[in-house]
Every structure is written in structure tokens, then in C-alpha cells.
C-alpha atoms as a PDB file:
ATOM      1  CA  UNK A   1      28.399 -28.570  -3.702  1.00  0.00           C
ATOM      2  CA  UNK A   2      29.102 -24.503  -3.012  1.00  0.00           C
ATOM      3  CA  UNK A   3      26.185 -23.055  -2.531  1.00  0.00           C
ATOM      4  CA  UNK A   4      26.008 -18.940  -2.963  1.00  0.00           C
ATOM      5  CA  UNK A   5      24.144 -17.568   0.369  1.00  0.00           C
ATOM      6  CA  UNK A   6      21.365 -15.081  -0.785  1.00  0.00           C
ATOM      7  CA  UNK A   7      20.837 -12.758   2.340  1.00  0.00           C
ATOM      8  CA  UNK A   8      16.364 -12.450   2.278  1.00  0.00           C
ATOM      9  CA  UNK A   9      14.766  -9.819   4.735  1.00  0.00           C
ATOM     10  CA  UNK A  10      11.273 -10.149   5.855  1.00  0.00           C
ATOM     11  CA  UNK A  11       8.994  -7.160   6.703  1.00  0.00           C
ATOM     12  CA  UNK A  12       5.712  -6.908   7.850  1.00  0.00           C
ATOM     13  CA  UNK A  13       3.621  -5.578  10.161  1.00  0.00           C
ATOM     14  CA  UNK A  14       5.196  -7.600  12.789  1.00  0.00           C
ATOM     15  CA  UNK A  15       1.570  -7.664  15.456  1.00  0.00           C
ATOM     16  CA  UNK A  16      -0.299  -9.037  12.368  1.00  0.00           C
ATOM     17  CA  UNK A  17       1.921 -11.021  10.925  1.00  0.00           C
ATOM     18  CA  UNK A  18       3.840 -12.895  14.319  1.00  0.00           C
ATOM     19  CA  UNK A  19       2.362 -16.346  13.177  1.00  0.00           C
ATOM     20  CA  UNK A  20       3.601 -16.115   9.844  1.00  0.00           C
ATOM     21  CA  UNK A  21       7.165 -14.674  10.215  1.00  0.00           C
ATOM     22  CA  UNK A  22       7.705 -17.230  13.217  1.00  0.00           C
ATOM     23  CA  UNK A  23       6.209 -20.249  10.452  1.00  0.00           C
ATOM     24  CA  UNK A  24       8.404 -19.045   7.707  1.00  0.00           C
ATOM     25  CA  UNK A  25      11.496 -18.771   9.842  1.00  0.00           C
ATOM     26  CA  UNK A  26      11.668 -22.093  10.826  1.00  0.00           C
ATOM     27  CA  UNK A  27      10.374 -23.708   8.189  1.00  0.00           C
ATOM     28  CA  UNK A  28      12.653 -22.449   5.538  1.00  0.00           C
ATOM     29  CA  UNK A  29      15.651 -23.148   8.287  1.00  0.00           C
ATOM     30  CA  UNK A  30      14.175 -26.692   8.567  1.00  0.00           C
ATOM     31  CA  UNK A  31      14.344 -27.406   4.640  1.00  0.00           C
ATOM     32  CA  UNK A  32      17.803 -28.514   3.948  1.00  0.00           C
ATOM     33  CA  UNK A  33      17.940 -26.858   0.339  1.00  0.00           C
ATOM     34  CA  UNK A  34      17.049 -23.215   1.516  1.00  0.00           C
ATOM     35  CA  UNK A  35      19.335 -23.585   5.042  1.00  0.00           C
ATOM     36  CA  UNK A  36      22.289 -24.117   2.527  1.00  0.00           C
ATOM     37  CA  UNK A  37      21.885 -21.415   0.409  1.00  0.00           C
ATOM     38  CA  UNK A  38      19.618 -18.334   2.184  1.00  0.00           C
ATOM     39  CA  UNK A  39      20.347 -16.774   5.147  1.00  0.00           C
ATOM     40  CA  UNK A  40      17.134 -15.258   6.827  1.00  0.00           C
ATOM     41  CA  UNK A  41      16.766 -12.640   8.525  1.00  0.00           C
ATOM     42  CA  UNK A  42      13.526 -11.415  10.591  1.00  0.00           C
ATOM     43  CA  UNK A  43      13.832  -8.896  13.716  1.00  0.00           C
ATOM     44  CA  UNK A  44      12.930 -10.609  16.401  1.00  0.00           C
ATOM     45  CA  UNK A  45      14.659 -13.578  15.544  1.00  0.00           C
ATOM     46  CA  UNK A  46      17.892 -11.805  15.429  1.00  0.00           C
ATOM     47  CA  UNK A  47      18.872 -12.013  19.437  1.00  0.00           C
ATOM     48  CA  UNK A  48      22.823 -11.112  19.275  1.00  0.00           C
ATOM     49  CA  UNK A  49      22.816  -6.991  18.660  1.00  0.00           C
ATOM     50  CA  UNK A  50      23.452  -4.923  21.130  1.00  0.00           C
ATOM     51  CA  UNK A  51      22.730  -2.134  18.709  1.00  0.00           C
ATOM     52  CA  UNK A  52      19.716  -0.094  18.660  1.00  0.00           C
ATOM     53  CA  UNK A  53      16.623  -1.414  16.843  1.00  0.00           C
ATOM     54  CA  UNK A  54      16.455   0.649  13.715  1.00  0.00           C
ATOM     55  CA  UNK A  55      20.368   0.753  13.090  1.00  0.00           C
ATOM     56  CA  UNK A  56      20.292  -3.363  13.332  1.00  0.00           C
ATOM     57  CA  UNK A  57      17.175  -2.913  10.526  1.00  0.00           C
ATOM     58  CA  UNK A  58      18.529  -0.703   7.915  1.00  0.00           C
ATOM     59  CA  UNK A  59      22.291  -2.401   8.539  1.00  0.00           C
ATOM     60  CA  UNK A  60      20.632  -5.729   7.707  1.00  0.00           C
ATOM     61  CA  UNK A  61      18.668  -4.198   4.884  1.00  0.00           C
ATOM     62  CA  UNK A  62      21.466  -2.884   3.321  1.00  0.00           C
ATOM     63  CA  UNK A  63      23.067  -6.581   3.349  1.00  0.00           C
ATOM     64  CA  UNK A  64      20.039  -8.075   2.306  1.00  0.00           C
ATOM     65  CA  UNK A  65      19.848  -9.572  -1.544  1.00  0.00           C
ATOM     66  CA  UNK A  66      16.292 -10.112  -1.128  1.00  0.00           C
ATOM     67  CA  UNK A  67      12.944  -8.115   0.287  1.00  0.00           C
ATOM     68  CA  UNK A  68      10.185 -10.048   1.313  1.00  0.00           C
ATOM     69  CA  UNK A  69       7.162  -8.059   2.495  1.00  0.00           C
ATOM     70  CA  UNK A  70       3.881  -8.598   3.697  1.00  0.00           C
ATOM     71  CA  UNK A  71       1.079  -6.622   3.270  1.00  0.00           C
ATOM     72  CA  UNK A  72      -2.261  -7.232   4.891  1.00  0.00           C
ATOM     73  CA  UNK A  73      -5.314  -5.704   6.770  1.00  0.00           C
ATOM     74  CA  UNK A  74      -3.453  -3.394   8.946  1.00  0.00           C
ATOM     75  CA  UNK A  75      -0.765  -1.002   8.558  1.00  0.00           C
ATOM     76  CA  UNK A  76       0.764  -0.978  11.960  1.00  0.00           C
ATOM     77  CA  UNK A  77       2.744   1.724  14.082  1.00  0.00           C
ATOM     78  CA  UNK A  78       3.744   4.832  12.153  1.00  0.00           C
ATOM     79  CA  UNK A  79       7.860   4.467  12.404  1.00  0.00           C
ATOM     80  CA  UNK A  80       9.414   7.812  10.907  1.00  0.00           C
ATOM     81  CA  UNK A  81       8.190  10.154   8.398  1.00  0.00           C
ATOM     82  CA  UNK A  82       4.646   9.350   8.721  1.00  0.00           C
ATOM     83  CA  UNK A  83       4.917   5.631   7.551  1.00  0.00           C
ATOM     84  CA  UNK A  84       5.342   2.359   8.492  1.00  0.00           C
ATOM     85  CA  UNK A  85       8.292   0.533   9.463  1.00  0.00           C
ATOM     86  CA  UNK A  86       8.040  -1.962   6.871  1.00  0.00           C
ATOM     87  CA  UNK A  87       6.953   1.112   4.184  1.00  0.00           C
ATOM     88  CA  UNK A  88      10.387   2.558   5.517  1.00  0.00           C
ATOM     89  CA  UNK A  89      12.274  -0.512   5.135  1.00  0.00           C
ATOM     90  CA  UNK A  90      10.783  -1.313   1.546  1.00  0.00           C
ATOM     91  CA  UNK A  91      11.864   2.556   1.059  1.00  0.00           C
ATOM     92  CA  UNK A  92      15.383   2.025   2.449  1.00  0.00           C
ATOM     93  CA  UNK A  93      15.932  -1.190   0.491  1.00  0.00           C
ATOM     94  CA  UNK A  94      14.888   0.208  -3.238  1.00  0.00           C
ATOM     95  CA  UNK A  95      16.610   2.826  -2.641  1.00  0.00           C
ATOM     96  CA  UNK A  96      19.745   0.395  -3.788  1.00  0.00           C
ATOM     97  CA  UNK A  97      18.061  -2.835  -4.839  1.00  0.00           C
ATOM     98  CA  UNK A  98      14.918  -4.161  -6.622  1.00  0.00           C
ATOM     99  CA  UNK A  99      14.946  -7.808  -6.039  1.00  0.00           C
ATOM    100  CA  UNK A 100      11.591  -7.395  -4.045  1.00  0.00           C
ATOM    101  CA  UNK A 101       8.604  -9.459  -3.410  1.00  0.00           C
ATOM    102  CA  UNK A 102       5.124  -8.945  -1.907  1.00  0.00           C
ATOM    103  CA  UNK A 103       2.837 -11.378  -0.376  1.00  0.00           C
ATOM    104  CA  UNK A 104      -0.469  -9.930  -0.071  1.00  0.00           C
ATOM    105  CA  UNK A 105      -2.600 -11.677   2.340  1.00  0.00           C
ATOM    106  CA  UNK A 106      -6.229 -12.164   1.001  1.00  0.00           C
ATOM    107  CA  UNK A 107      -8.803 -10.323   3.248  1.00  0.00           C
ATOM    108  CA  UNK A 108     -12.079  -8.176   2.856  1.00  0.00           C
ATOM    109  CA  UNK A 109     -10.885  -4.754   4.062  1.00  0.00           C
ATOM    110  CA  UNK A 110      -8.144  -3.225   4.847  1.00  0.00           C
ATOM    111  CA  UNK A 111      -7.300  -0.396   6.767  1.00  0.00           C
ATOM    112  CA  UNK A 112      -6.447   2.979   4.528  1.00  0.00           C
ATOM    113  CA  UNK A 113      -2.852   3.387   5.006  1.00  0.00           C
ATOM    114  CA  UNK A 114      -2.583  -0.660   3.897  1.00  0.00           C
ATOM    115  CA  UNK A 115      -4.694  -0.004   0.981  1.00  0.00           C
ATOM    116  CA  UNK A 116      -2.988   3.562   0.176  1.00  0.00           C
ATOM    117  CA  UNK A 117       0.771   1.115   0.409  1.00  0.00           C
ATOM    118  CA  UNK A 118      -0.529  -1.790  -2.006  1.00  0.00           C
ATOM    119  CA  UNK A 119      -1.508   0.407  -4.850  1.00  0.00           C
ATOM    120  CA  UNK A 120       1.567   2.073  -4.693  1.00  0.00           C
ATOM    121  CA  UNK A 121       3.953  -0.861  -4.579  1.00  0.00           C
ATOM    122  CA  UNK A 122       1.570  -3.341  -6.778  1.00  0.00           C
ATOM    123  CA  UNK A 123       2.534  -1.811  -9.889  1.00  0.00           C
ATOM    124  CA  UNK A 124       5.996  -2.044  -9.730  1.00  0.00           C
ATOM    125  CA  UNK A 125       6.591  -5.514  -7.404  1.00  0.00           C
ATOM    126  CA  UNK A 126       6.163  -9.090  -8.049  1.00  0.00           C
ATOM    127  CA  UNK A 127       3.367 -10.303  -5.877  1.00  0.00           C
ATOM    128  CA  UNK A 128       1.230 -13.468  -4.872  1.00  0.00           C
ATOM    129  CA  UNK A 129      -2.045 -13.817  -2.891  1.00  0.00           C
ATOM    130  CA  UNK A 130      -2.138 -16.022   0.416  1.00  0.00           C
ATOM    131  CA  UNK A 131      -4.483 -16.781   2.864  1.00  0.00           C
ATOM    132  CA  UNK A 132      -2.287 -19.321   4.795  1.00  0.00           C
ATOM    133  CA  UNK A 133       0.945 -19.613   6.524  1.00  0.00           C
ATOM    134  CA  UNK A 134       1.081 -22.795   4.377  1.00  0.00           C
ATOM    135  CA  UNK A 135       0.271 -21.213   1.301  1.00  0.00           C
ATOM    136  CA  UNK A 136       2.610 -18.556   2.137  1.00  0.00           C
ATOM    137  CA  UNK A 137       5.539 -20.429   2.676  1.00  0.00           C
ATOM    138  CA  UNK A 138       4.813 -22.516  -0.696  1.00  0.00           C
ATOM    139  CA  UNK A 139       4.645 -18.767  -2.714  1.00  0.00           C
ATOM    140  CA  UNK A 140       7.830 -18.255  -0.970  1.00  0.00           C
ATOM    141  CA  UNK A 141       9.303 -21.118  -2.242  1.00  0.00           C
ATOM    142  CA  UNK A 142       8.246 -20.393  -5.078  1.00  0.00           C
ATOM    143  CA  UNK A 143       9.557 -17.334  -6.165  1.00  0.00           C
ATOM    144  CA  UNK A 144      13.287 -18.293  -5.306  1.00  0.00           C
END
């Protein structure tokens, strides 16, 4: 059987999120079903450029079928104009494409930059709750 490859880029704020993005990485490259038929792509995974950081980004954004982000208690490093870099890569990405998803990880606060990012995308996205990297990786099987 032919499968199609579906390019799916992860984004996050990478500090908070290390666990997870490592977890969902090899787990969905473990599972014989989504190793056929998605190609995943998260930054630090991706040892071969020699390019600089945010050209190897928006390049693989641009190729990507998919947008996966996560959104939980912190923001992280402002990237370029005054947001995040996964804000900027969610930008870059709808910019051309809307097959994007949000995984929201459950928590009491969050800082006000998160917060001031989830009401503006939750509207518009698809989005599930986790609290897990287990339960993360299920919603992300899920929604494929």
C-alpha cells in the first residue's frame, strides 16, 4: 500500500515543552502506521542544516501540511516583532494554510502573553486539553 506523506510541524515553547516534543517524536516514529505516512518535523530533532535557525523554521513551515502547537503556562523568548517564536511560526504558517491544531496543556495560570495567544487562536483552531505526554500523544492521534 502507497501511503501519501503528510509533512506535520510542531511548535511550542520549546523550554516548557522539551519532554513532550522529545515523547511525541519518537513515539509517533515508533508506530508503524504514522512512520508510513507523516513525516515529522520538530527543531531540534532536525540535525542535518547547515542553514541558519529561523530560515530552516519558516522553510520547513512552508512545506509543512500540518501545524501542531502547544500552548501552555509560559510564553517563552520574544523571537521577532514582539512575539513568540511559535506565535511567529503559527503566523507564518496561516498565512498560506489552515490545517492547524492546538493542544492546550491544562494548568492553573498562565503567564499573560500565553493567555493574551489562546484567546486569540481558540476561536478560530481546533483544540484539545492535555495534562500528559500520554494524553497528548493519544489527542494527537486523534485528530489525524
Amino acid at each position: 500500500t502507497i501511503f501519501m506523506v503528510v509533512k506535520v510541524f510542531i511548535s511550542s515553547n520549546q523550554t516548557e515543552f522539551s519532554e513532550e516534543r522529545k515523547f511525541l517524536y519518537d513515539e509517533l516514529n515508533k508506530d508503524s502506521f504514522f512512520n508510513e505516512t507523516i513525516k515529522l518535523y520538530v527543531f531540534e530533532e532536525d540535525k542535518a542544516s547547515s542553514l541558519p535557525s529561523d530560515e530552516v523554521f519558516i522553510n520547513e513551515i512552508e512545506q509543512s501540511d500540518i501545524y501542531i502547537g502547544l500552548i501552555g503556562q509560559h510564553y517563552g523568548n520574544i523571537y521577532k516583532d514582539g512575539i513568540s517564536a511559535t506565535e511567529y511560526e503559527y503566523n507564518a504558517y496561516t498565512s498560506k494554510k489552515h490545517d492547524d491544531y492546538f493542544f492546550i496543556y491544562k494548568c492553573d495560570t498562565r503567564d499573560e502573553k500565553s493567555q493574551a495567544f489562546l484567546d486569540r487562536i481558540r476561536p478560530l483552531n481546533k483544540y484539545k486539553n492535555f495534562t500528559t505526554k500520554e494524553e497528548l500523544l493519544n489527542e494527537v492521534k486523534k485528530s489525524y
